[in-house]
Every structure is written in C-alpha cells, then in structure tokens.
Protein backbone atom coordinates (compact mmCIF):
# COMPACT_ATOMS: atom_id res chain seq x y z
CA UNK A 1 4.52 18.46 -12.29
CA UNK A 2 3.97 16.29 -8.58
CA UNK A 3 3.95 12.93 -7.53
CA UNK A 4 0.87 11.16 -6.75
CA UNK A 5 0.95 8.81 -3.68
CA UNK A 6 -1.40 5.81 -2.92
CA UNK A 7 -1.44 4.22 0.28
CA UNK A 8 -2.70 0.54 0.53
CA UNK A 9 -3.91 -0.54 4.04
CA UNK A 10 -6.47 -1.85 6.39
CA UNK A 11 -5.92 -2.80 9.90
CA UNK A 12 -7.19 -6.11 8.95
CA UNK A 13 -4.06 -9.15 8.24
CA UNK A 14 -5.13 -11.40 5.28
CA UNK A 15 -7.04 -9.33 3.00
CA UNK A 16 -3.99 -8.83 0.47
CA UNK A 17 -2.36 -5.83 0.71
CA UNK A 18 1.24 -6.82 -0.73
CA UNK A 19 -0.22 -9.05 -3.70
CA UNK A 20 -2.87 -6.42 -4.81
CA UNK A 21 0.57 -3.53 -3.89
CA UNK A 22 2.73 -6.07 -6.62
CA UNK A 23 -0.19 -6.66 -9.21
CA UNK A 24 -0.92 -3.01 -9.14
CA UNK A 25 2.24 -1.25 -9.23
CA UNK A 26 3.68 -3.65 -12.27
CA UNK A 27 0.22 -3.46 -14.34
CA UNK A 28 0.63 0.69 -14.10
CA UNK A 29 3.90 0.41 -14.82
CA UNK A 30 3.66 -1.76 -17.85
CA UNK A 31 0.72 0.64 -19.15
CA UNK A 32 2.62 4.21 -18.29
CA UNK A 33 6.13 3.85 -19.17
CA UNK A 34 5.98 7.75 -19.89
CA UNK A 35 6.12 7.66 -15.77
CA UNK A 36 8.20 6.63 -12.96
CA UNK A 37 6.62 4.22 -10.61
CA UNK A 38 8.17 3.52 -7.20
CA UNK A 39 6.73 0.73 -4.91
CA UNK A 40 7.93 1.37 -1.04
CA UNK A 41 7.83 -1.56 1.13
CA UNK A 42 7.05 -0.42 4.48
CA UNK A 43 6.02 -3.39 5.79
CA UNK A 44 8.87 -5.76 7.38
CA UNK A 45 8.07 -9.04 5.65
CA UNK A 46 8.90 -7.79 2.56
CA UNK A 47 6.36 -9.87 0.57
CA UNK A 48 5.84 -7.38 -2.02
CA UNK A 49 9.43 -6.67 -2.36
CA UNK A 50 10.18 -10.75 -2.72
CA UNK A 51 7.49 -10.69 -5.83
CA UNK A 52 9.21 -7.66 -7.68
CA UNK A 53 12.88 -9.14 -7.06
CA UNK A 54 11.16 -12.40 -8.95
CA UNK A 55 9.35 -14.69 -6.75
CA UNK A 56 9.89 -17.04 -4.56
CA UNK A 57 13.35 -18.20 -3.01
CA UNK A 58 14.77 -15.53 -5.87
CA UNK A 59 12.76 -12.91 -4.76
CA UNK A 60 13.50 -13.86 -0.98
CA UNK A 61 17.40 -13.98 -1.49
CA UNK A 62 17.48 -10.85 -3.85
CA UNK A 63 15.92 -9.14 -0.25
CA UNK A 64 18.35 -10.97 1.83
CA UNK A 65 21.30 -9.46 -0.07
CA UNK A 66 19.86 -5.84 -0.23
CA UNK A 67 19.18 -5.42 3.44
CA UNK A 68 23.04 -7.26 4.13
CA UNK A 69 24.88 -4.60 2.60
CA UNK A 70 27.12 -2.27 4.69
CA UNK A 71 24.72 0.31 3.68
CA UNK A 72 21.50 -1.54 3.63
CA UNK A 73 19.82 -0.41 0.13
CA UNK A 74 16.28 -0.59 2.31
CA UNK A 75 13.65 1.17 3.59
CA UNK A 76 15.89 0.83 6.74
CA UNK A 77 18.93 1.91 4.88
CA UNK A 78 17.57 5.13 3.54
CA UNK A 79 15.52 6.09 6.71
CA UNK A 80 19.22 5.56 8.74
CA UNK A 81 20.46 7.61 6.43
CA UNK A 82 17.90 10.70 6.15
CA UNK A 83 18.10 11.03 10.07
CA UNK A 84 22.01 11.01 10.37
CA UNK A 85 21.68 13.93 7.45
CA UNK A 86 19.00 15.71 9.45
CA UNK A 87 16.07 13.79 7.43
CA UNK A 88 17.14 14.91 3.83
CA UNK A 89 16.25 13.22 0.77
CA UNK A 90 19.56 14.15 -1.16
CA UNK A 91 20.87 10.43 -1.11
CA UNK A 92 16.91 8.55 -2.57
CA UNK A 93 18.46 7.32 -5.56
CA UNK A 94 21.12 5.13 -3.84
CA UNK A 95 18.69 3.72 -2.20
CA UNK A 96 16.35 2.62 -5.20
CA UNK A 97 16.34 -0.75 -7.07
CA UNK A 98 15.63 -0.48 -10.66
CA UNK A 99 13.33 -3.50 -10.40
CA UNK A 100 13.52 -4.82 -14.46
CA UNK A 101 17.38 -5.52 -13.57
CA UNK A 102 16.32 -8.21 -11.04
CA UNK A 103 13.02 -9.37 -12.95
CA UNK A 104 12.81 -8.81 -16.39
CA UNK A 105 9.30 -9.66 -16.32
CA UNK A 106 8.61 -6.29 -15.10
CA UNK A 107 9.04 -2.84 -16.53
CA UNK A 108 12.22 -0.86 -17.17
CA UNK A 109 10.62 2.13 -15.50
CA UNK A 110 9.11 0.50 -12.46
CA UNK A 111 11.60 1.19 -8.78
CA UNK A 112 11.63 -0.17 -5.37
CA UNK A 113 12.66 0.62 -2.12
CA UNK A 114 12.82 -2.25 -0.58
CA UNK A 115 11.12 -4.00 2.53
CA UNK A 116 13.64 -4.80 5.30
CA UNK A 117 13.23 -6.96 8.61
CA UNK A 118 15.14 -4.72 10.59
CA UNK A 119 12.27 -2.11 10.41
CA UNK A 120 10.64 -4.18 13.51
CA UNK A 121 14.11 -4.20 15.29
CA UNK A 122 14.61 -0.03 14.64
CA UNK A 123 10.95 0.84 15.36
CA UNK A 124 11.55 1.62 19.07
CA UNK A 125 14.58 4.16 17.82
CA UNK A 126 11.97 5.71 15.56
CA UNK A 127 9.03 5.86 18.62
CA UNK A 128 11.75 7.20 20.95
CA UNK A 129 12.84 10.36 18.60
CA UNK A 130 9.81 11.32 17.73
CA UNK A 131 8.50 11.36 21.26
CA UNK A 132 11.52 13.35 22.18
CA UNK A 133 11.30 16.48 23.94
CA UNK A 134 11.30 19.27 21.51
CA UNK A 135 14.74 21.69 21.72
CA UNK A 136 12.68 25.02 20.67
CA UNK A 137 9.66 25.94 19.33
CA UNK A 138 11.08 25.31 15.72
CA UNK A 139 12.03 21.86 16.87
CA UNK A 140 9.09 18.96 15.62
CA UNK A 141 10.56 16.07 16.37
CA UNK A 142 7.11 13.98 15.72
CA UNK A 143 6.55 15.58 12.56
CA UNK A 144 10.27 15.10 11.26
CA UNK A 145 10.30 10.82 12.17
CA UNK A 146 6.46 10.40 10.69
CA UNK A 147 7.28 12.78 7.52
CA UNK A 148 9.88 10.82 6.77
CA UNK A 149 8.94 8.89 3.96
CA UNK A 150 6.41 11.84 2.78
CA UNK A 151 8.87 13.78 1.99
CA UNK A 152 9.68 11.24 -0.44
CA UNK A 153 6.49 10.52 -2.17
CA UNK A 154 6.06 13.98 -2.09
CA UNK A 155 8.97 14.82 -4.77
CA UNK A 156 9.61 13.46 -7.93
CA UNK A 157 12.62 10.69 -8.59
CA UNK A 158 13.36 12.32 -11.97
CA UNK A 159 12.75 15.95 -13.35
CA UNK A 160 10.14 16.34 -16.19
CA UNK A 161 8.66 12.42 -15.35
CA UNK A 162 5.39 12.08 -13.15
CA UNK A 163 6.58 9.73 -10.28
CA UNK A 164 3.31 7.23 -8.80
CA UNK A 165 4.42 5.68 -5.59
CA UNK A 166 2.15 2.85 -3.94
CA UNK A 167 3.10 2.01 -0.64
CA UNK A 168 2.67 -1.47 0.92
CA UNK A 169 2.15 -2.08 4.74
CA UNK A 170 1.80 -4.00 7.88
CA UNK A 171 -1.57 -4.35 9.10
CA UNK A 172 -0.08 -3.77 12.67
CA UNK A 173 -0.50 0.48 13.52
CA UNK A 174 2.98 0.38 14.49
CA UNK A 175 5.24 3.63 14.22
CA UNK A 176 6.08 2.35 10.88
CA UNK A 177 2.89 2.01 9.82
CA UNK A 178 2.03 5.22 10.59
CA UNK A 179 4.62 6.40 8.67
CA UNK A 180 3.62 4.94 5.93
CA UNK A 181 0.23 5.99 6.15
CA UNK A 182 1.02 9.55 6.25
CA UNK A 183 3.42 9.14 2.98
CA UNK A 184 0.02 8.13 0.73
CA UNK A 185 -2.29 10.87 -0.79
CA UNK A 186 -4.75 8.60 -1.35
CA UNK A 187 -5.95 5.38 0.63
CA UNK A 188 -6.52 1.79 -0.93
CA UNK A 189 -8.38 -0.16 1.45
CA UNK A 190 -8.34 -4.27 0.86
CA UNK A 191 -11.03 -5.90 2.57
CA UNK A 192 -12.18 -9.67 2.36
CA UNK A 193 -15.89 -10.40 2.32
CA UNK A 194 -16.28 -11.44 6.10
CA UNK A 195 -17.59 -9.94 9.75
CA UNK A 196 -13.88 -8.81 10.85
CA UNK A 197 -13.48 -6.45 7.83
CA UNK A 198 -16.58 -4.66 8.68
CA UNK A 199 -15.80 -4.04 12.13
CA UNK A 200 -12.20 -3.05 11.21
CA UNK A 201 -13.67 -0.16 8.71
CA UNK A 202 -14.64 1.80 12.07
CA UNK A 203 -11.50 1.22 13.28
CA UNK A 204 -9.57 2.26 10.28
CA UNK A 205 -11.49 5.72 10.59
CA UNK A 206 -10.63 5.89 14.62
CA UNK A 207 -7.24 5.20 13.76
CA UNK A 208 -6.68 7.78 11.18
CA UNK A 209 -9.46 10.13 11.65
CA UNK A 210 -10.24 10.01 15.25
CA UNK A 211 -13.85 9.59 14.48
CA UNK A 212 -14.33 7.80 17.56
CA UNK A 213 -14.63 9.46 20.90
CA UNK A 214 -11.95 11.08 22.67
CA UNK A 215 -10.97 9.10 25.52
CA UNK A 216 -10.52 11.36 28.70
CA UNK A 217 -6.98 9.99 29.29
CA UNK A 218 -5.11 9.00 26.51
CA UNK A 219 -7.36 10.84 23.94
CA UNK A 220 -4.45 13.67 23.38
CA UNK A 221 -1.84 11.17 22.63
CA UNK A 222 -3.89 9.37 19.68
CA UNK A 223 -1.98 9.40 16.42
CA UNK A 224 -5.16 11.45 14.93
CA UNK A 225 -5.04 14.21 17.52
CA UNK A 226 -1.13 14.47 16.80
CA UNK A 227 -1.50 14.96 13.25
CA UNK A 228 -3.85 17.38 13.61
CA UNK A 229 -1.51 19.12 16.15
CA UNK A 230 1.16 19.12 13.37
CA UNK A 231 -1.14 20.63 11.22
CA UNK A 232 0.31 17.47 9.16
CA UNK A 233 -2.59 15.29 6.14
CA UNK A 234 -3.52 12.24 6.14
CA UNK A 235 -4.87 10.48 3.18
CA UNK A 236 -8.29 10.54 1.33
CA UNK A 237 -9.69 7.40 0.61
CA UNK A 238 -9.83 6.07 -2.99
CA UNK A 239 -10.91 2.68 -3.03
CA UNK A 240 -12.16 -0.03 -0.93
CA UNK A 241 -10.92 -3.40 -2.91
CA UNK A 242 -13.28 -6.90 -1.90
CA UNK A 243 -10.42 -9.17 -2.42
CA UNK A 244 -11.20 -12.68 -2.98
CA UNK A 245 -15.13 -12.06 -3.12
CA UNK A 246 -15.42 -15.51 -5.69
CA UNK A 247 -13.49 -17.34 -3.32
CA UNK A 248 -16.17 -20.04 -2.99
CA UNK A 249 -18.58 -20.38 -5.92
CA UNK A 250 -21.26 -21.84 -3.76
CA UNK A 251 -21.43 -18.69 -1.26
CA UNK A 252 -21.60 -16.37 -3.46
CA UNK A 253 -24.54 -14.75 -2.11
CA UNK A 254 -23.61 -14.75 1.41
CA UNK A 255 -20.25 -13.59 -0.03
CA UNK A 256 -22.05 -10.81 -1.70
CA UNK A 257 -24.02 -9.77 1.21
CA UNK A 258 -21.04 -9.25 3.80
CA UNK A 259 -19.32 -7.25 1.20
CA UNK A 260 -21.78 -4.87 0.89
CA UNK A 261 -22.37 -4.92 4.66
CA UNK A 262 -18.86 -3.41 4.85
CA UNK A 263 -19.13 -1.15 2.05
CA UNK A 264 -22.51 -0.03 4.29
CA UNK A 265 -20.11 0.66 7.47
CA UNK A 266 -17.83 2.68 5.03
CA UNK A 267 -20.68 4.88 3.26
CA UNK A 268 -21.83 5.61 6.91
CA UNK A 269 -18.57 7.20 7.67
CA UNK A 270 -18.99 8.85 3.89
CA UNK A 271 -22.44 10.44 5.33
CA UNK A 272 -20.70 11.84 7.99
CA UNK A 273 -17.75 13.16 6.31
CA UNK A 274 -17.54 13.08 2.46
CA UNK A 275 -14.83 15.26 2.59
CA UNK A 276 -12.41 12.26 3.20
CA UNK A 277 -12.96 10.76 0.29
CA UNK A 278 -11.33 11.33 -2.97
CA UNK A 279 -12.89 13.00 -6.01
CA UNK A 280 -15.59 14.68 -3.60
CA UNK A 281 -16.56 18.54 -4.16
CA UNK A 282 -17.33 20.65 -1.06
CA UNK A 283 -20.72 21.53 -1.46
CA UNK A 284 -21.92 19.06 -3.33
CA UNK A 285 -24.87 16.43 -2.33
CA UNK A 286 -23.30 13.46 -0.82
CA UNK A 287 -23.98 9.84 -3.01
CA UNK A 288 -26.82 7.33 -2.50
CA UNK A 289 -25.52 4.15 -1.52
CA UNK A 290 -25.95 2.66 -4.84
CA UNK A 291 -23.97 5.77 -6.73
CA UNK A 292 -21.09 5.53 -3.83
CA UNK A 293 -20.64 1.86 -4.53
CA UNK A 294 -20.17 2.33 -7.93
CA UNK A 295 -17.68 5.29 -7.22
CA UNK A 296 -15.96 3.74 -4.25
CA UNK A 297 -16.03 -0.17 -4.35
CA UNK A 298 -14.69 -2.21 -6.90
CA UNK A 299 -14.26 -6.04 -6.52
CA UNK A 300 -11.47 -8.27 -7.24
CA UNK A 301 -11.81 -11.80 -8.47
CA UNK A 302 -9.84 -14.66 -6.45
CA UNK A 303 -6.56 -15.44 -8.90
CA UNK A 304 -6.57 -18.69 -7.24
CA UNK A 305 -3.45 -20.34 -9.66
CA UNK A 306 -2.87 -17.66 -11.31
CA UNK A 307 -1.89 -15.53 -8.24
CA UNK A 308 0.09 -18.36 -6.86
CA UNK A 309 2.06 -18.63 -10.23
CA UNK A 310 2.56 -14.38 -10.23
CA UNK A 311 3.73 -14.25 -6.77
CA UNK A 312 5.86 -17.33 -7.00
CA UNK A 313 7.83 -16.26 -9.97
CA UNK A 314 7.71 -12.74 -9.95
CA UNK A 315 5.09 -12.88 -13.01
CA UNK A 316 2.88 -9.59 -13.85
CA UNK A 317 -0.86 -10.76 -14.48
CA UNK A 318 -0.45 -9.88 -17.80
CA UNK A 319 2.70 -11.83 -18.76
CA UNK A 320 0.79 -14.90 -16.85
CA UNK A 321 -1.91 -14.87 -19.60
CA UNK A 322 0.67 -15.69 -22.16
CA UNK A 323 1.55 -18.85 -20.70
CA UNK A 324 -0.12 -22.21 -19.41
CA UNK A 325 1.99 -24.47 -16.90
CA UNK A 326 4.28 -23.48 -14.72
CA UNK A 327 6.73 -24.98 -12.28
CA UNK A 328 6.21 -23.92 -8.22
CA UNK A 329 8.41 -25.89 -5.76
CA UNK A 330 8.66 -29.27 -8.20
CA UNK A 331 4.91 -28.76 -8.80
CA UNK A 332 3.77 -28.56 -12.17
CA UNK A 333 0.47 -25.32 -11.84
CA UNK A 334 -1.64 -24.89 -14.74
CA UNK A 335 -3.61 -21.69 -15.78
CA UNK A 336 -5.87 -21.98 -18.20
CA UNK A 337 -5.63 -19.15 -20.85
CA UNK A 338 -9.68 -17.78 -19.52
CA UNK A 339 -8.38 -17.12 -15.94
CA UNK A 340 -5.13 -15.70 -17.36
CA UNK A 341 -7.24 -12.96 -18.92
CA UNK A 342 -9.78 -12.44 -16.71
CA UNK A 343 -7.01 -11.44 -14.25
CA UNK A 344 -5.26 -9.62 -16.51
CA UNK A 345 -8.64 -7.35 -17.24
CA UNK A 346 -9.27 -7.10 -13.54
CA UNK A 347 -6.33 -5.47 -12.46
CA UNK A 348 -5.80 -3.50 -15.81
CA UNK A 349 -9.72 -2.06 -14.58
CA UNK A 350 -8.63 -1.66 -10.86
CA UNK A 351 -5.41 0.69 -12.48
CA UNK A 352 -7.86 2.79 -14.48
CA UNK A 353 -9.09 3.56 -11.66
CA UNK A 354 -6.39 5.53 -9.99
C-alpha cells in the first residue's frame, strides 16, 4: 500500500487554492474514513490551516498557538526538526494535528500539518543549504532541502491505512514553494476565468517543466534543469479547476469563453507532451480538444455565501447544507438550502475525481 499526493497550485494569486485545498481535503475525508488524509500547509498565510482549526478568529488563534510552542507543531517545526536529524521523518507524528479535536465539524480521520509564518522568515536558511557546496559525490544537498516534504507524502502516517495528502501553496515560486511542488504526485491547477490565468498556464509549464527556452545564462540554474539533474519527479497534472466561472450571471458567455481560452493554452502544452498529464498511456493517440476537456477541466461554481459561511466557521460544504443562517462578525448570512446542495454536489464531483 502507498500514499497518493496531490499538489494544488498555479502561479496565479486569487484563483483559490487554500479554499478549494479546505473544501477538498474535508469532503474526501468525510467520504473515505477507511483512509488517512493529511492536508500540509506550505503556504505561510496559513489560510487553509485557519479553516480546518474552525474558522475565523478560532481558526486564526488555534494557528497562533501551534506555531508559539517551544517546538513549533508546524510545517516550520517539523522541517527544523528533519534537518537537525539529518532530514528524517522519524518524529511526523508529533508534528500532526488531529484536526476533528479542534473542529468537530470535520472528520476524525482527517490531519494537518500546519501553515506557519515563519516559513517566509526561514526560507533564506532553506535557499542557502541547498545551494551549498556539496562535501562528496554522495553529498545532494539540493535534493535533501527540496525532498523534504516528499519524503513525507511519500510514506504512509499509519501501517495498513492509505494516507491522501493535498498540499496547499503560495502562488509565489519561492524555495518553499518548490518544495511543495515536488511533494505532490499529481497537480491541481485553480484558474479563474480571466486573461492572467491563461498567460500564467505557460508559465506554470516553464516553471516546472522548462518548456520554455533555455536562457544562455541562467538557463542551468532553473529549478526544471535542477530537478532533472537530480534525476528527482515532478508532478503530473490532474486537473485544471475554473474557480468562480458563475461569478457574474450576466457574463456568462464571456466567462465561458476565457475559460476555455485557457484550457486551449493548456491542451497545447498536452499536444506537445501528453506524457505530463495524469491517466495518459504512452503510445496512445493524444485527445481532441473536446475529449481533453472533458478529461482534464472541470468547473467549480462560485459558493458566494456559502463559501464565506465554510471558511468563516470552519464548516465542510456538506455540513453547510444542513443549515440556513449563520452568524459572521455580528452579521447574520443566509444560505438558502438550493446553494447548500449545489455546493455540496460540486465538490463531492470534483473528489470523485481524484
């Protein structure tokens, strides 16, 4: 039995990557308890960690207290303490936060290791050991900082349970992110229906794939031409999600037509390379357009109340449906009972999917 790993980034701030990261992980959870799921907040706001600890100014002081401990129990903690023990994974568990214990909105079997601000402050550390000049030919000093959270994604958190991590991010391509991005098998990609998302699809594949041109100078020192050097993966990609695509009812064609304008930029890079993709056979005939749309793309709806309530309160879209008013900041926030569901079914879709 292995762990399966999903990555959720784009390069791209804005297009949702904690909130889909929190809806996802605790709809899986809810509908697997036979597994272990583990959400690992590698990005330093710590939104997605806030949601899990239960929303809010909860959520927000829950973080506060984990990352103020002598031993931080944070992605910072744990990462401090797989370098001093030459990058070993012995101590995870110490490290984990059993996530129902803080929100009991969420499932029992559901984990976190939490965001952390600190991971801005210790990112230079990181950059400077793993640009360090190697001791031997044994010694990898690159490989050993950006495995360092692969190694946990790669391994299971309990013997005899399937472990699913999803790991949340900062759009910035900071050491950390790059870190993180290595830690996913597979790669969610959020995108919002506008110009910028397109664009940042060929960037996303420079970034990670190097499909771009070398540049004569600094082309050797590009993260892609390092992992390659390693001999080190990097993930497939899974899904690209169009967040927010119903965001204004009267647009909805202009809406529709930028999203599939990026999902055109991504099936060019497809063409090119199927291989990067998940679920692809070598050998066989690439998709049409049409065929990779419905195999790649899948479109959420804009929770508009509903996803204020959820990430206010810590509330899994499919307790939400359950309920009609709630209370955010003094504000009473209704959601009707429709909405409810229809989020509900949307993510419970987007998790059949994985």
């Amino acid at each position: 039995m292995k762990s399966k790993s999903y990555v959720i980034w784009n390069n791209k701030g804005g297009v949702g990557k904690s909130t889909i990261c929190f809806h996802l992980a605790s709809v899986y959870a809810a509908k697997n308890p036979d597994k272990d799921i583990v959400v690992v907040d590698m990005c330093p706001q710590a939104n997605v960690s806030m949601m899990l600890l239960g929303g809010g100014d909860m959520g927000e002081t829950k973080v506060e207290q984990l990352i103020s401990e002598e031993t931080p129990k944070s992605i910072v903690g744990y990462m401090t303490d797989s370098i001093i023990n030459n990058y070993s994974t012995v101590n995870l568990k110490k490290f984990l936060v059993k996530v129902n214990e803080n929100n009991e909105h969420l499932s029992k079997n559901l984990f976190l290791l939490c965001g952390d601000g600190n991971l801005e402050l210790i990112a230079p550390l990181l950059a400077d050991r793993a640009n360090a000049v190697p001791l031997s030919q044994a010694d990898k000093p690159w490989e050993q900082v950006h495995s360092i959270i692969k190694k946990v994604t790669d391994d299971l958190i309990n013997e005899g349970r399937e472990t699913i991590y999803f790991i949340d991010t900062n759009p910035s391509f900071s050491i950390y992110t790059q870190i993180a991005i290595i830690s996913g098998e597979k790669l969610i990609i959020p995108i919002n229906a506008d110009d910028s998302s397109r664009v940042a699809i060929s960037a996303l594949f420079n970034l990670i794939y190097g499909s771009g041109q070398l540049h004569p100078v600094y082309g050797n020192y590009t993260f892609s031409v390092r992992l390659n050097n390693n001999g080190m993966r990097r993930p497939i990609i899974h899904l690209l999600l169009g967040n927010r695509f119903t965001q204004r009812v009267g647009a909805a064609h202009a809406f529709q037509a930028l999203s599939e304008a990026t999902a055109n930029a991504m099936y060019k890079e497809y063409k090119k390379n199927p291989a990067r993709f998940s679920n692809y056979s070598t050998g066989t005939t690439p998709l049409h357009f049409e065929d990779f749309q419905e195999k790649y793309v899948f479109e959420l709806r804009d929770f508009n109340s509903a996803g204020v309530v959820a990430a206010n309160q810590g509330l899994p879209l499919n307790e939400i449906a359950e309920h009609r008013v709630y209370e955010v900041y003094g504000q009473k926030i209704q959601v009707s009972k429709e909405q409810g569901e229809l989020c509900k079914k949307v993510i419970e879709d987007l998790a059949s999917k994985l």
